[in-house]
C-alpha atoms as a PDB file:
ATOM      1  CA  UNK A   1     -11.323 -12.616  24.080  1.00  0.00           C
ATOM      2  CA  UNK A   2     -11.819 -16.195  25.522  1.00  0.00           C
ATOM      3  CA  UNK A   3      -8.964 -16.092  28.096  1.00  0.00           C
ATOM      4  CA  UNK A   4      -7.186 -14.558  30.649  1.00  0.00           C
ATOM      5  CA  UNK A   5      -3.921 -15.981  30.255  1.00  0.00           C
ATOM      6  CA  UNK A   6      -1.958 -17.805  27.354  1.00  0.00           C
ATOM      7  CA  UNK A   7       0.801 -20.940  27.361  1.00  0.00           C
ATOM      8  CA  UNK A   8       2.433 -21.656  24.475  1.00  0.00           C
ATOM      9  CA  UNK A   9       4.016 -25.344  24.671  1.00  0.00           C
ATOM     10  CA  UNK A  10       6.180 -26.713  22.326  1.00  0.00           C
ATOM     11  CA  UNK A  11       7.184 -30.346  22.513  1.00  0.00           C
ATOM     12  CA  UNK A  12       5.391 -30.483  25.878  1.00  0.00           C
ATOM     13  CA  UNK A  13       7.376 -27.563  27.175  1.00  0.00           C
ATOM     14  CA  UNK A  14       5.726 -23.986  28.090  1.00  0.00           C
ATOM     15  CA  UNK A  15       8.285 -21.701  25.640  1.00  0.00           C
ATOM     16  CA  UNK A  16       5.643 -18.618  26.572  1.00  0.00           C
ATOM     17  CA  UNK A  17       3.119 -17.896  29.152  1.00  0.00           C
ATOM     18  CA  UNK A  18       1.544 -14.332  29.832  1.00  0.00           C
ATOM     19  CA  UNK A  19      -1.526 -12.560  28.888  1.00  0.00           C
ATOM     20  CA  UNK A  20      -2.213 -11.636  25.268  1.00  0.00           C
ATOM     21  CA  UNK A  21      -1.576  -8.604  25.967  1.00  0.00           C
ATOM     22  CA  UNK A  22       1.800  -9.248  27.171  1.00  0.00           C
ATOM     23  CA  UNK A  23       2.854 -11.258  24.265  1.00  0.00           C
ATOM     24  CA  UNK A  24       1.667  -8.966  22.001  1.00  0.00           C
ATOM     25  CA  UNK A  25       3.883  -5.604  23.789  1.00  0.00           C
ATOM     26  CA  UNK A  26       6.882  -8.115  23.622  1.00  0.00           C
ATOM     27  CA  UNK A  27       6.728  -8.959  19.669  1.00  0.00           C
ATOM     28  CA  UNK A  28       5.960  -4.711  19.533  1.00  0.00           C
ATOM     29  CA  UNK A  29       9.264  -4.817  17.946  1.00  0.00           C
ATOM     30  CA  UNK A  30       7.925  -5.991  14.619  1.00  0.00           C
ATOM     31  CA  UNK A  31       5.784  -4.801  11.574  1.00  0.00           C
ATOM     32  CA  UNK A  32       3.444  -7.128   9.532  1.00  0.00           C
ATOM     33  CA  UNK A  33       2.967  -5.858   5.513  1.00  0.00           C
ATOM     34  CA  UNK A  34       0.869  -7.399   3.810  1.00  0.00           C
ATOM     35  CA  UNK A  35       0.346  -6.544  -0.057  1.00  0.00           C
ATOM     36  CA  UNK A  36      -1.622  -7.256  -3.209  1.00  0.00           C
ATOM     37  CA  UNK A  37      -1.195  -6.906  -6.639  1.00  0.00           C
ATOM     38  CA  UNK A  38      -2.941  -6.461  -9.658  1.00  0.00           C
ATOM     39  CA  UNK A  39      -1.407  -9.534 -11.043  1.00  0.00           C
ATOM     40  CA  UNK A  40       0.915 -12.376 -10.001  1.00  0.00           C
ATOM     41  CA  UNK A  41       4.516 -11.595  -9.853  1.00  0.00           C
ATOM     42  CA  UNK A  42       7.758 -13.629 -10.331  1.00  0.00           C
ATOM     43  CA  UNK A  43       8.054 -14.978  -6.538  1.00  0.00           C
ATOM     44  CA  UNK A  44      11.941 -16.242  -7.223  1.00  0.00           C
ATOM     45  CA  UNK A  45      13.231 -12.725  -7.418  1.00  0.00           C
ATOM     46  CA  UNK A  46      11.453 -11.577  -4.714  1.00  0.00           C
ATOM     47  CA  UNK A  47      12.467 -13.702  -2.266  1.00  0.00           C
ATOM     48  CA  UNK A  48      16.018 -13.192  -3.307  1.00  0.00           C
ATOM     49  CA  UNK A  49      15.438  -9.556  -3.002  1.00  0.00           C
ATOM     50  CA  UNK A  50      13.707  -9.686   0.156  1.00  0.00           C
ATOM     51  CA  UNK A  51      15.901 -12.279   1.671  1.00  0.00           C
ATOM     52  CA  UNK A  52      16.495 -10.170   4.966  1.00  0.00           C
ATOM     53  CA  UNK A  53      13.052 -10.499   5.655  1.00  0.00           C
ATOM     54  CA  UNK A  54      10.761 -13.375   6.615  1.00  0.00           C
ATOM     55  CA  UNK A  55       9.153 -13.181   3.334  1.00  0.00           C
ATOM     56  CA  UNK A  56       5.635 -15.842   2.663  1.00  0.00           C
ATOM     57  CA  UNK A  57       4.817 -15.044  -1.164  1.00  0.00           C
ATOM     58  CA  UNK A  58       0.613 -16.248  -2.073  1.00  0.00           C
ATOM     59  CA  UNK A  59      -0.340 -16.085  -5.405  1.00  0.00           C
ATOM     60  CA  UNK A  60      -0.932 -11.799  -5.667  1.00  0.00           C
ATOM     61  CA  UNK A  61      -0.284 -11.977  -1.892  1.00  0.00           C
ATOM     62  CA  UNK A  62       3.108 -11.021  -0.236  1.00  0.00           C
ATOM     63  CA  UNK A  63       3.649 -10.635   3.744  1.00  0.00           C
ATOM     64  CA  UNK A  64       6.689  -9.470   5.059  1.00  0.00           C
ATOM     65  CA  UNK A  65       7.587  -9.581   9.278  1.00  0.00           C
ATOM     66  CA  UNK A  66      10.252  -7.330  10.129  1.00  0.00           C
ATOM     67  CA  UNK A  67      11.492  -5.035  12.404  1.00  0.00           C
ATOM     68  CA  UNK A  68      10.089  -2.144  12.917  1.00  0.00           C
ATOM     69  CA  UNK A  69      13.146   0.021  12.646  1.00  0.00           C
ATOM     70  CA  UNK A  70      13.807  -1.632   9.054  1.00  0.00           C
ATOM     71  CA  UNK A  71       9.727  -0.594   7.644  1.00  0.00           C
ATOM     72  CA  UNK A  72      11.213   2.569   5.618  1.00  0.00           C
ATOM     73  CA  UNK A  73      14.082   0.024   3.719  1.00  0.00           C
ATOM     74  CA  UNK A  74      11.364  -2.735   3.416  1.00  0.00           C
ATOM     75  CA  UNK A  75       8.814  -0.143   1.662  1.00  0.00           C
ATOM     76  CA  UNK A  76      11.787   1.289  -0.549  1.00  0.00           C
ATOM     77  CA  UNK A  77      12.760  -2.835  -1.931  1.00  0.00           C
ATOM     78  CA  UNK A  78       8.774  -2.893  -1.772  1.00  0.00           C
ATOM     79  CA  UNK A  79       8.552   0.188  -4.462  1.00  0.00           C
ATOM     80  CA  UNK A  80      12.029  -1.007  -6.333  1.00  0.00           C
ATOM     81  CA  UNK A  81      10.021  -4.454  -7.067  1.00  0.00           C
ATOM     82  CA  UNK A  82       6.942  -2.903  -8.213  1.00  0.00           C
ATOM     83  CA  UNK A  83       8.794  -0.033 -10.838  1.00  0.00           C
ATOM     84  CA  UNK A  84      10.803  -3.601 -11.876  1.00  0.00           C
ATOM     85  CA  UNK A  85       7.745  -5.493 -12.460  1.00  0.00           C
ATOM     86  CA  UNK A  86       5.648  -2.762 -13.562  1.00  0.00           C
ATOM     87  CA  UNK A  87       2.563  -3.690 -11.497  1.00  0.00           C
ATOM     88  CA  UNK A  88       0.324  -1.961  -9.414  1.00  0.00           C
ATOM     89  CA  UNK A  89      -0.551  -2.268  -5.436  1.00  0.00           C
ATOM     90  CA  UNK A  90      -4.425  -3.417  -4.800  1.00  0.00           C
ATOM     91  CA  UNK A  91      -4.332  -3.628  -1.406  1.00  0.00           C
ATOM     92  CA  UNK A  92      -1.461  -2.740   1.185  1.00  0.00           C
ATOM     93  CA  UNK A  93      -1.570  -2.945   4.986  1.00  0.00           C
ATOM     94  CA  UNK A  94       1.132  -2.592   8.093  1.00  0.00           C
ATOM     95  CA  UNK A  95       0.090  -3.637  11.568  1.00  0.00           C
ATOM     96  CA  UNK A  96       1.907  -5.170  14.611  1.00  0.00           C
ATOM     97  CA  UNK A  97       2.094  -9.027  14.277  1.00  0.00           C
ATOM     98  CA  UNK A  98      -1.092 -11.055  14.789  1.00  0.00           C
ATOM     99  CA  UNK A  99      -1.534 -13.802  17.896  1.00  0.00           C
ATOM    100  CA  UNK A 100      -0.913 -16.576  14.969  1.00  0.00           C
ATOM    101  CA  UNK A 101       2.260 -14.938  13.621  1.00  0.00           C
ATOM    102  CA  UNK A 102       3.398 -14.437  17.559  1.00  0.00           C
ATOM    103  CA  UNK A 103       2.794 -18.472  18.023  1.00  0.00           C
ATOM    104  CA  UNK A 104       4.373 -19.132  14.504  1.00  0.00           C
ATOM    105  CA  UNK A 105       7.172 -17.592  15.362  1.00  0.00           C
ATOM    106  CA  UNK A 106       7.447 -19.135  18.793  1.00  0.00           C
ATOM    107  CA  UNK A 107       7.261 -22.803  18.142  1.00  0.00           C
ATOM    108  CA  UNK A 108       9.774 -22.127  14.956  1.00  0.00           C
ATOM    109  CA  UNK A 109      12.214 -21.065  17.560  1.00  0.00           C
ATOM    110  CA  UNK A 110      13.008 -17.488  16.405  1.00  0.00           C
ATOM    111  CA  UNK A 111      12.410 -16.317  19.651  1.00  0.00           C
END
């Protein structure tokens, strides 16, 4: 909302430059899920099962990037863990990756 146009440096080099808008139709190609549970869960396994995924595990908190293509296998190991652990989903949302997670991913170089 405050800009017209984005650069994204890295080490004192631009690694992206566009509008928003254009970084956001580029990383299009991935799904944010974000979940929460009635009660904290066993991260270890988790992140073993999950280990495809970019996987950042908070307390009752999970949030999973992946590909869009792979949201139907994600949500299946998403169900497997919660008949496993016998605990119930609070909260669950999926939406295209945030500014933050776009620049996150960026300057980690997995773009």
């Amino acid at each position: 909302m405050l800009c017209d146009k984005v650069a994204i440096m890295n080490k004192g080099k631009i690694i992206a430059m566009g509008t928003p808008e254009e970084l956001k139709i580029k990383f299009r190609k991935y799904t944010r899920i974000s979940l929460c549970f009635d009660k904290e869960i066993d991260i270890k396994p988790i992140k073993e099962y999950l280990k495809a995924y970019e996987t950042i595990v908070q307390g009752r908190r999970i949030t999973i990037i992946c590909k869009s293509r792979d949201l139907k296998e994600v949500l299946d190991k998403i169900i497997h863990i919660i008949k496993a652990c016998r605990i119930d989903i609070e909260e669950l949302q999926a939406s295209g990756l945030s500014f933050e997670d776009i620049f996150i991913r960026l300057i980690q170089g997995r773009e």
